[in-house]
Protein backbone atom coordinates (compact mmCIF):
# COMPACT_ATOMS: atom_id res chain seq x y z
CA UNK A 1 0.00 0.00 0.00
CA UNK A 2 1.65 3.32 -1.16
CA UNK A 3 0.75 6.79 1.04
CA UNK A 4 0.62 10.09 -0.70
CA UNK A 5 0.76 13.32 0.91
CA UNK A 6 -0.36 16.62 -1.14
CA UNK A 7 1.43 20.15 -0.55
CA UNK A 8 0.48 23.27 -2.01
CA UNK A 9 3.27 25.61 -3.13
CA UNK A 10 3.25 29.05 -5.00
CA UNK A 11 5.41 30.42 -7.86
CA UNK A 12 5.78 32.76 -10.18
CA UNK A 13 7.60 33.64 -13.66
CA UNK A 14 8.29 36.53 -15.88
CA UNK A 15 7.84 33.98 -18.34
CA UNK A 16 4.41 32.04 -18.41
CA UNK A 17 2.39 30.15 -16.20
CA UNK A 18 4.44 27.34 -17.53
CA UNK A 19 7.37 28.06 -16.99
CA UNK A 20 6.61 29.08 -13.11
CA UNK A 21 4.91 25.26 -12.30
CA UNK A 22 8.34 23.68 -14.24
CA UNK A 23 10.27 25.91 -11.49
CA UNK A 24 8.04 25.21 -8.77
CA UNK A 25 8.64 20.91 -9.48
CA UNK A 26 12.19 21.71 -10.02
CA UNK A 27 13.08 23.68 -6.85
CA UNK A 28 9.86 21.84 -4.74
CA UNK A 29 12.23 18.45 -5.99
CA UNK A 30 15.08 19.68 -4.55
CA UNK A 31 13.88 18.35 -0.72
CA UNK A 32 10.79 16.58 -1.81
CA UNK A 33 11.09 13.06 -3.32
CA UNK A 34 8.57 10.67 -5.22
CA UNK A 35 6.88 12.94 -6.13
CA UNK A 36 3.76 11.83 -8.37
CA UNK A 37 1.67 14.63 -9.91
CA UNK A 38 0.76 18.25 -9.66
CA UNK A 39 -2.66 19.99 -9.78
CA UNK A 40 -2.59 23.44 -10.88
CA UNK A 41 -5.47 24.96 -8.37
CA UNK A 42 -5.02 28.85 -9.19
CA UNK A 43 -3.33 31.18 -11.93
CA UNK A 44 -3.03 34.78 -11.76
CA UNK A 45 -1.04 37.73 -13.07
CA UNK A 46 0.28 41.07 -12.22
CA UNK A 47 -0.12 43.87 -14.43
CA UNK A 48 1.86 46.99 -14.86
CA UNK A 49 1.11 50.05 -17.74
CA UNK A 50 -0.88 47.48 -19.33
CA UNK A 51 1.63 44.70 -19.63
CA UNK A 52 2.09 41.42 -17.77
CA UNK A 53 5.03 41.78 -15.64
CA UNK A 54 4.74 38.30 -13.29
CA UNK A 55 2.94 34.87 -13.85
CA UNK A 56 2.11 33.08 -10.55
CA UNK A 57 0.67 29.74 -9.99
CA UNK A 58 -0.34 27.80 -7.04
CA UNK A 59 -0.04 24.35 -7.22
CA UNK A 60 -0.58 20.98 -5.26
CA UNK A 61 1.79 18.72 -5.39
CA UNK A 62 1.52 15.15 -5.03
CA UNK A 63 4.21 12.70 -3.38
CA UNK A 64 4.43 9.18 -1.84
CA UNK A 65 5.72 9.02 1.73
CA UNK A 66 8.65 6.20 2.15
């Protein structure tokens, strides 16, 4: 029987939404191991003089416990 625990973590870009969930598994991977999935649960976006300036997502992460 496997056990999975679920964390949520935020990130953010100048990039894309993308880009900030690949750095989010990348760094969250860095101390977390086995991890199985993540679940994008929010997206949002500042603005400045019109323009996107930061991409942030908030994610849950997925990982079996050893």
């Amino acid at each position: 029987m496997s056990v999975l625990k679920v964390i949520e973590i935020l990130a953010n870009s100048d990039k894309s939404w993308e880009d900030a969930a690949r750095k989010a598994i990348k760094h969250a991977s860095k101390s977390v191991k086995n991890i199985r999935s993540v679940y994008v649960q929010d997206q949002s976006a500042s603005v400045s003089n019109g323009e996107i300036t930061e991409f942030r997502v908030n994610l849950k992460i997925t990982f079996e416990v050893n």
